[in-house]
N, C-alpha and C. Protein backbone atom coordinates (compact mmCIF):
# COMPACT_ATOMS: atom_id res chain seq x y z
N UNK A 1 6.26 15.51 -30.86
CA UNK A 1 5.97 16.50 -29.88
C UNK A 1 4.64 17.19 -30.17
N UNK A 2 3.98 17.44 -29.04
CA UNK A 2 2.55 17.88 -28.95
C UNK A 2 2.47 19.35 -28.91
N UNK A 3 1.75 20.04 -29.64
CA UNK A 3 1.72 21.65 -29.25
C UNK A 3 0.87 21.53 -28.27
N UNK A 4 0.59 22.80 -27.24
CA UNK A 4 -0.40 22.88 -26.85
C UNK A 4 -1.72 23.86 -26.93
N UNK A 5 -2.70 23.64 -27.49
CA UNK A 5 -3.08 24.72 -28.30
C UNK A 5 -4.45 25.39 -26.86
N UNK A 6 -4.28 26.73 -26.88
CA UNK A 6 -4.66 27.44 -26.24
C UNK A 6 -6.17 27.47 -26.77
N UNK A 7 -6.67 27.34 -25.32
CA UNK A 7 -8.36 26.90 -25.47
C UNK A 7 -8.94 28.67 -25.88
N UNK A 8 -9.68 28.85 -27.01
CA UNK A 8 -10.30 30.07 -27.58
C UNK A 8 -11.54 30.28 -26.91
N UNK A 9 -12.87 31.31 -26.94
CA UNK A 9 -14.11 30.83 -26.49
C UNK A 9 -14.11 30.52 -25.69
N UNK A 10 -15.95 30.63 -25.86
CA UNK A 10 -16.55 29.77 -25.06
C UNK A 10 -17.13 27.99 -25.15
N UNK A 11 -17.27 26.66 -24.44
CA UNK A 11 -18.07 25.70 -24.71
C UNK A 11 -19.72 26.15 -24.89
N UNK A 12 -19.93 25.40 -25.77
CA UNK A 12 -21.38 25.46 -25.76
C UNK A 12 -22.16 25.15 -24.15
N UNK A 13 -21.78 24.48 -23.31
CA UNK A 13 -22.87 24.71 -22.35
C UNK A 13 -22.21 25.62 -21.28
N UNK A 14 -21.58 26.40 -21.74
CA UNK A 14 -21.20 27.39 -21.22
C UNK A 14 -21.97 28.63 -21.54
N UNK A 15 -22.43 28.67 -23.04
CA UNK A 15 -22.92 29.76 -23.79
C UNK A 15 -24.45 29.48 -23.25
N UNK A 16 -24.96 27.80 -23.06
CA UNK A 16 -26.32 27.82 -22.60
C UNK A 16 -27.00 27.91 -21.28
N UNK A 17 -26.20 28.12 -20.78
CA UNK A 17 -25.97 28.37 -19.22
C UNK A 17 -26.11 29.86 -19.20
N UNK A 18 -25.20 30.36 -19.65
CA UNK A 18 -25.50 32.28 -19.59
C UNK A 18 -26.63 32.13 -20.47
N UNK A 19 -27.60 31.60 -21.22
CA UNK A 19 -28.50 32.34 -22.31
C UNK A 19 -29.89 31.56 -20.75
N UNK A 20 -29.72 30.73 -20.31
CA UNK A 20 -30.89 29.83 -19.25
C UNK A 20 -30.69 31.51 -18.45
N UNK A 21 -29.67 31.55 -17.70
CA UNK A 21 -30.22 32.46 -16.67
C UNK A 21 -30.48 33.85 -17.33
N UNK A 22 -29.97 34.51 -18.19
CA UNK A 22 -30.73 35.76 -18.78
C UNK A 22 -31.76 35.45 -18.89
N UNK A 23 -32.29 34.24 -19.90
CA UNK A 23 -34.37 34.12 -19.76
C UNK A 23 -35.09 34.02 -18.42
N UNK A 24 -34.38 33.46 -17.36
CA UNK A 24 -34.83 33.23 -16.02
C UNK A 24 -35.04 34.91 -15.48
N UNK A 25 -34.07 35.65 -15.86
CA UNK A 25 -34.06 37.26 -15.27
C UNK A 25 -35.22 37.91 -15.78
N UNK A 26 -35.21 37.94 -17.32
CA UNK A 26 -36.37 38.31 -18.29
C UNK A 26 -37.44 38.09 -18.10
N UNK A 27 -37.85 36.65 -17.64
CA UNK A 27 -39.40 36.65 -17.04
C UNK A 27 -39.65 37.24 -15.96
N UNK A 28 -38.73 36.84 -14.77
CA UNK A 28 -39.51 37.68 -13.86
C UNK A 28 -39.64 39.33 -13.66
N UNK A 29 -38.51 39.72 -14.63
CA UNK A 29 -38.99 41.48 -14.80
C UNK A 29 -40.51 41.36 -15.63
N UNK A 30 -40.78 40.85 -16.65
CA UNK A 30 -41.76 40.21 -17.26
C UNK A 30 -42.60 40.18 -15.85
N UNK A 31 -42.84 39.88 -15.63
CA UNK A 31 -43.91 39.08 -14.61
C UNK A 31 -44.19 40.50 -13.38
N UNK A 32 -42.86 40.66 -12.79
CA UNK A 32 -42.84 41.89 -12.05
C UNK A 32 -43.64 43.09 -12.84
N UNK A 33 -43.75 43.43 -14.58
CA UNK A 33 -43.84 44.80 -14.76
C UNK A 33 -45.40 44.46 -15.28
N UNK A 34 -46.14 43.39 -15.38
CA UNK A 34 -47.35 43.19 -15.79
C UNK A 34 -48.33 44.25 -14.91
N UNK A 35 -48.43 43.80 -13.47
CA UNK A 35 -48.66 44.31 -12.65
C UNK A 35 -48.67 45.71 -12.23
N UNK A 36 -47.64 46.15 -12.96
CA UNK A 36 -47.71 47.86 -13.35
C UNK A 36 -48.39 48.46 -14.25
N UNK A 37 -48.25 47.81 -15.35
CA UNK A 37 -49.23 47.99 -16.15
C UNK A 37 -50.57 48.20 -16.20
N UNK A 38 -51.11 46.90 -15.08
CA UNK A 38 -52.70 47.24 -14.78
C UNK A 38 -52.83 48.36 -14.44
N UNK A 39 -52.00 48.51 -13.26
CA UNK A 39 -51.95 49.62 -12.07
C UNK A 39 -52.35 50.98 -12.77
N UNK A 40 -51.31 50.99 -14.32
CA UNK A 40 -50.71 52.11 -15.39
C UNK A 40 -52.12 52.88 -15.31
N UNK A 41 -52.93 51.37 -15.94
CA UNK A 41 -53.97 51.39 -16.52
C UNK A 41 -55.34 52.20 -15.69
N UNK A 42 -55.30 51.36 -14.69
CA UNK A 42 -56.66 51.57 -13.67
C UNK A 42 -56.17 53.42 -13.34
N UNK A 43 -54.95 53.63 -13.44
CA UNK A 43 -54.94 55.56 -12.98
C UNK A 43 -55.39 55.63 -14.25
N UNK A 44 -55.38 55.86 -15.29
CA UNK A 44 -55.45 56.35 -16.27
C UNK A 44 -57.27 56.46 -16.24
N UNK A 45 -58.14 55.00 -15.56
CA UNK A 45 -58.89 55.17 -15.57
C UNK A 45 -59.76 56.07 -14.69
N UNK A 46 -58.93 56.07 -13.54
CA UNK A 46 -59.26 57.55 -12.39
C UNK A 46 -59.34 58.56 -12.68
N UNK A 47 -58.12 59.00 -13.78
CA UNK A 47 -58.08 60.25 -13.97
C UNK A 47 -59.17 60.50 -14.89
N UNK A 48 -59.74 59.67 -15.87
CA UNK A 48 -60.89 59.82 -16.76
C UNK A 48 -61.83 60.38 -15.54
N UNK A 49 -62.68 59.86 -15.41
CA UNK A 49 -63.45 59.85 -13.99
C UNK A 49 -63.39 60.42 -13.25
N UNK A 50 -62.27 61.20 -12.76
CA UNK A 50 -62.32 62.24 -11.78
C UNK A 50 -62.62 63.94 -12.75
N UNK A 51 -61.73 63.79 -14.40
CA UNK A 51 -62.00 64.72 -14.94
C UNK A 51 -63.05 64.80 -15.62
N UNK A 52 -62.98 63.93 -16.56
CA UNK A 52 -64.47 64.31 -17.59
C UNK A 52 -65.91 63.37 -17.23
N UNK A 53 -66.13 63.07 -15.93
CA UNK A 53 -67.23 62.53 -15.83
C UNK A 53 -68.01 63.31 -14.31
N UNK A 54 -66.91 63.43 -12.82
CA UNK A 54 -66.85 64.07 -12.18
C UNK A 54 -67.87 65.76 -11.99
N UNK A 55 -67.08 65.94 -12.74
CA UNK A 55 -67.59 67.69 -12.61
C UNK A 55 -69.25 67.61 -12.72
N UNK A 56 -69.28 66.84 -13.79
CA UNK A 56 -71.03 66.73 -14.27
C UNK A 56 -71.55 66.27 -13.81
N UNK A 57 -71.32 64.78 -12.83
CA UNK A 57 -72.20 64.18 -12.01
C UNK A 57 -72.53 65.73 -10.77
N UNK A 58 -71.66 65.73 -10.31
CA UNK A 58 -71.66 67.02 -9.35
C UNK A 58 -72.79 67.95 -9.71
N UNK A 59 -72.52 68.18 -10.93
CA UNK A 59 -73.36 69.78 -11.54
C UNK A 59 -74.85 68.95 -11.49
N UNK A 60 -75.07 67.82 -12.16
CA UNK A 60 -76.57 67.61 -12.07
C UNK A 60 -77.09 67.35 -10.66
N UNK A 61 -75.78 66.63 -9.88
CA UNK A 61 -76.82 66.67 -8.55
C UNK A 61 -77.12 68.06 -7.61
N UNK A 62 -76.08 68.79 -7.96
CA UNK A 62 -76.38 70.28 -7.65
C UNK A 62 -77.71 70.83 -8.01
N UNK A 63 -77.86 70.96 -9.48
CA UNK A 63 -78.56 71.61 -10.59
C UNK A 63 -79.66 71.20 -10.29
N UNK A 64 -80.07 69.56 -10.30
CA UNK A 64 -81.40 68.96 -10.27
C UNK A 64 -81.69 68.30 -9.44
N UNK A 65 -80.74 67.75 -8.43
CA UNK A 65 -81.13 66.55 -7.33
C UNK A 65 -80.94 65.02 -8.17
N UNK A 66 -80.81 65.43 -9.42
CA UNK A 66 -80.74 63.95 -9.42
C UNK A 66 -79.30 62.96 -9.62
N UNK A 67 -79.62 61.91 -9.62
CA UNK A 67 -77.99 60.76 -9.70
C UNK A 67 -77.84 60.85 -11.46
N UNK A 68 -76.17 60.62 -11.78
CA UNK A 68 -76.45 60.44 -13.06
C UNK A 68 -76.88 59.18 -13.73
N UNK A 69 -77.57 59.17 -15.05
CA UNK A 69 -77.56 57.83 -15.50
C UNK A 69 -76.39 56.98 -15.27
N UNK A 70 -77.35 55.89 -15.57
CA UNK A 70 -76.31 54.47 -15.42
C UNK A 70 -75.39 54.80 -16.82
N UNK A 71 -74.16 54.03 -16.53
CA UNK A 71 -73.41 54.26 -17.22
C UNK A 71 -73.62 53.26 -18.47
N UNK A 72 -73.29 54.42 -19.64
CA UNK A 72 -73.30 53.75 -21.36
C UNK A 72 -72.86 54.68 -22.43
N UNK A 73 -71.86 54.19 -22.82
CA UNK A 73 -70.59 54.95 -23.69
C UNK A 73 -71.68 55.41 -24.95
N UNK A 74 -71.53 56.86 -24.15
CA UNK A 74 -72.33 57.73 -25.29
C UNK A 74 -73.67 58.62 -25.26
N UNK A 75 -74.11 57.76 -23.80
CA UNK A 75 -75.48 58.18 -23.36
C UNK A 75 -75.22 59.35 -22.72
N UNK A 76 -76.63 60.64 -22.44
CA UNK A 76 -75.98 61.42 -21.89
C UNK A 76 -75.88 61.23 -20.38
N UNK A 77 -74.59 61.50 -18.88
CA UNK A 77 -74.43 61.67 -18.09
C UNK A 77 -75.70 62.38 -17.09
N UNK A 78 -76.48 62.93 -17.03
CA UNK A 78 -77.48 63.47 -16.54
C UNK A 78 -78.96 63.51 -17.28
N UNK A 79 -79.38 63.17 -16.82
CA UNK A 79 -81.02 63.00 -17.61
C UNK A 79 -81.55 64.83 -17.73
N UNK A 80 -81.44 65.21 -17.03
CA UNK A 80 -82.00 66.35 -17.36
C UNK A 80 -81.22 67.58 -17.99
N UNK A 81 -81.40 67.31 -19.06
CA UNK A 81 -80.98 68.34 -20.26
C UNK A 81 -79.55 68.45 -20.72
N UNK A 82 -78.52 67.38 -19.76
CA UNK A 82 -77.25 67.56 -20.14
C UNK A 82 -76.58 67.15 -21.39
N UNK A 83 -75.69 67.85 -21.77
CA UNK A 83 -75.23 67.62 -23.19
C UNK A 83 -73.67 67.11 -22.97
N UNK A 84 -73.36 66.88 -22.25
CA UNK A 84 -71.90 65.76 -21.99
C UNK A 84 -72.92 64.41 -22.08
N UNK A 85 -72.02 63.74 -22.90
CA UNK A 85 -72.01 62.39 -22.50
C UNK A 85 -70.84 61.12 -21.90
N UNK A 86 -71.53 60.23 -21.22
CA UNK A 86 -70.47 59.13 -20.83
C UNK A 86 -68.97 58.76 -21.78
N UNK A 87 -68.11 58.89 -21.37
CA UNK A 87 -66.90 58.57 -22.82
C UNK A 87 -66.70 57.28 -22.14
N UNK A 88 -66.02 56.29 -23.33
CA UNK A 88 -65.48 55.51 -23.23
C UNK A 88 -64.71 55.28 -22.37
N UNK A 89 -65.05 54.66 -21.19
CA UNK A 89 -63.95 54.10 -20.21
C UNK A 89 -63.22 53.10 -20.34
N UNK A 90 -63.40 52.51 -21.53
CA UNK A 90 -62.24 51.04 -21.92
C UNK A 90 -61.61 50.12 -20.44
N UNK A 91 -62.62 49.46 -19.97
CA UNK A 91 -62.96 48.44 -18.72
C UNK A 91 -62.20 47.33 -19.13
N UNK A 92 -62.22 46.78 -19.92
CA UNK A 92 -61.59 46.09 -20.54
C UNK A 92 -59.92 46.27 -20.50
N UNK A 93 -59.50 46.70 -21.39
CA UNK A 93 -58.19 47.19 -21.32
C UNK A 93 -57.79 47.34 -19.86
N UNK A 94 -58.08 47.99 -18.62
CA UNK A 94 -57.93 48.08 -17.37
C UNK A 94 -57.86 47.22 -16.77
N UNK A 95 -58.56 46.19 -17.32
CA UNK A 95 -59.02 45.01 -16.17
C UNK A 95 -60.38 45.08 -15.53
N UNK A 96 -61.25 45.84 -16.14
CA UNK A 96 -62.64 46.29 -14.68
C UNK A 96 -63.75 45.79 -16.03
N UNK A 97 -64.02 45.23 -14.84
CA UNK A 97 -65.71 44.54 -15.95
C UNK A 97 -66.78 45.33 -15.80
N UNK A 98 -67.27 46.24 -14.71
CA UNK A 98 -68.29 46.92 -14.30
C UNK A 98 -68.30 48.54 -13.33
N UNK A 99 -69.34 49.10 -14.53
CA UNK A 99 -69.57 50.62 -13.75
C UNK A 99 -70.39 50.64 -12.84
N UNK A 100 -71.02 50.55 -11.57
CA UNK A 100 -72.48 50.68 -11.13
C UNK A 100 -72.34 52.30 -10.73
N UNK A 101 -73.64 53.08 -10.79
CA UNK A 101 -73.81 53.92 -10.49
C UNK A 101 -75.15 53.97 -9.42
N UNK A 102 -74.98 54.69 -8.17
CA UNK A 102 -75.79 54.16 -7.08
C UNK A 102 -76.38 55.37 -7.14
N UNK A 103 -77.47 55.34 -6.65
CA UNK A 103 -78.57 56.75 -6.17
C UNK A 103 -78.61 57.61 -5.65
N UNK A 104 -79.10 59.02 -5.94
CA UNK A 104 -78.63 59.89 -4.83
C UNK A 104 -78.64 59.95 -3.02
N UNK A 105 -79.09 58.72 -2.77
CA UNK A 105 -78.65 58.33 -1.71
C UNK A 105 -77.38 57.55 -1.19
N UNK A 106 -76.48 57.33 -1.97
CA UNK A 106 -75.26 56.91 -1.53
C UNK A 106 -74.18 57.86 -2.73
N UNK A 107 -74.69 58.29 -3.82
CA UNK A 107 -74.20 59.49 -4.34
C UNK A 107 -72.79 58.90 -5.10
N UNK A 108 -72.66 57.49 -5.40
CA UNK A 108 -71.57 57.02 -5.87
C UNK A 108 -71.30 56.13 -7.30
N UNK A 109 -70.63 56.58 -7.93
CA UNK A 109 -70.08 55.91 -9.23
C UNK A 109 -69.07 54.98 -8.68
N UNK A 110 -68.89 53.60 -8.61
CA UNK A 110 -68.15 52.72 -8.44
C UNK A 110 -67.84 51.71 -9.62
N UNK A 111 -66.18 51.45 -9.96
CA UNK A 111 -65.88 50.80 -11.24
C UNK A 111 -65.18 49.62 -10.40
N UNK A 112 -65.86 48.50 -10.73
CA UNK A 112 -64.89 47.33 -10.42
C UNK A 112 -63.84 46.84 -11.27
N UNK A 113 -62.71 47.00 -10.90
CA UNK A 113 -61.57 45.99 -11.44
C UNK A 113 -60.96 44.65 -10.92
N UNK A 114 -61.47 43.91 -11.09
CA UNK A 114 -60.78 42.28 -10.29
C UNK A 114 -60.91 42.74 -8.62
N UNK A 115 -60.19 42.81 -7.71
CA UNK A 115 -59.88 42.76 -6.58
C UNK A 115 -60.17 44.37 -5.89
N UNK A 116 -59.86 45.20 -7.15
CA UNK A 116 -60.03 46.67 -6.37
C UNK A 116 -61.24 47.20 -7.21
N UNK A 117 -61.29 48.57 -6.44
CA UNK A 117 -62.61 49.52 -6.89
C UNK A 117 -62.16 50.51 -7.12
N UNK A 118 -62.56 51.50 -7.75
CA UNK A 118 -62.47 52.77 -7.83
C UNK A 118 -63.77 53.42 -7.75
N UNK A 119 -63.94 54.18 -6.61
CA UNK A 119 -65.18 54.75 -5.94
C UNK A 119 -64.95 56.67 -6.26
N UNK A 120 -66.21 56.98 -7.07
CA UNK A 120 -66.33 58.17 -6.62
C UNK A 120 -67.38 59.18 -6.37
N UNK A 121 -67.53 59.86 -5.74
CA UNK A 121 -68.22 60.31 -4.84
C UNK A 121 -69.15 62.06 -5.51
N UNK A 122 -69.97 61.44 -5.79
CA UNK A 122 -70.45 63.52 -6.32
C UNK A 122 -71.28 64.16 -5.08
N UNK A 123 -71.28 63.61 -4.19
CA UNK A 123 -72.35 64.12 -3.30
C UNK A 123 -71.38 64.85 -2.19
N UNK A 124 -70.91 64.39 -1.61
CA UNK A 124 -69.70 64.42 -0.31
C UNK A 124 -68.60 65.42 -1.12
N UNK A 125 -67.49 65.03 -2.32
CA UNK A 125 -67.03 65.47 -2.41
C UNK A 125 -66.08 65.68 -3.80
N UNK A 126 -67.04 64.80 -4.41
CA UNK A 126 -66.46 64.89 -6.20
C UNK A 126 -65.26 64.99 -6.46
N UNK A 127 -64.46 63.38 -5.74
CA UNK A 127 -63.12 62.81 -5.93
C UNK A 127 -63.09 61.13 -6.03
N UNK A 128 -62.53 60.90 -6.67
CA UNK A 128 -62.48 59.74 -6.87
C UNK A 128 -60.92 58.50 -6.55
N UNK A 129 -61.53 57.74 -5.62
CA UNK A 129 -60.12 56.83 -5.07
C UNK A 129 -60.40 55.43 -5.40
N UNK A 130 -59.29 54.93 -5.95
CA UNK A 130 -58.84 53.27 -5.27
C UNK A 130 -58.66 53.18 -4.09
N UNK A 131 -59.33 51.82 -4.07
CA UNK A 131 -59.53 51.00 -2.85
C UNK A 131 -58.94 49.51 -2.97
C-alpha cells in the first residue's frame, strides 16, 4: 500500500515564474522613474538660475545696460565691477550640454538640455521657464 504524500512548496518553475515577472515589474518602474530624475534634475537647475544667477543679470542690466558675460563657472556674472560670480551649474548631471547667453537685445540666458530649454529672461522679467 501506497501513502500518499502531500505535495509541500513550491516547483521550481513555479518559483521562476514569480521571480521573471517581479524583474519584468522592476524594470519598467526602473525605466518609468529615470525620466523623473532628469526632470528632478533640470528643476533643480531652474531653481539655481532663477535664484543665484537671476537677480544679478537683472541688477547689471539695470545698473549698466549691459548683458551678462557668457557663461563660465567662476567668472564674474557682469563685467562691470560685479563681485558674484557664475556657480556651477553641473549641465552634465542634468542632461544640458550648453549655456548661451544672448545680448541685451533679446536679454536671455538659455540652457539647453536634449529636447528642452530653460529660458530666462532679465530684461522683460527676471524668471526663468522650461520649454
Amino acid at each position: 500500500m501506497k501513502k500518499d504524500k502531500k505535495r509541500k512548496g513550491f516547483t521550481l518553475v513555479e518559483l521562476l515564474l514569480v521571480i521573471a515577472i517581479i524583474a519584468i515589474l522592476a524594470g519598467g518602474i526602473l525605466v518609468s522613474i529615470s525620466g523623473q530624475r532628469q526632470k528632478a534634475k533640470r528643476a533643480v537647475l531652474l531653481k539655481t538660475l532663477a535664484g543665484s544667477v537671476m537677480p544679478y543679470a537683472v541688477e547689471c542690466y539695470l545698473r549698466n545696460g549691459t548683458a551678462p558675460n557668457s557663461y563660465s563657472v567662476g567668472s564674474p556674472i557682469c563685467s562691470s565691477g560685479s563681485q558674484v560670480n557664475w556657480p556651477n551649474l553641473d549641465l552634465g548631471n542634468a542632461g544640458c550640454s550648453a549655456v548661451t547667453v544672448n545680448p541685451v537685445a533679446t536679454g536671455t540666458i538659455t540652457v539647453t538640455c536634449g529636447t528642452k530649454t530653460i529660458t530666462c529672461n532679465y530684461i522683460v522679467d527676471g524668471n526663468c521657464v522650461e520649454n
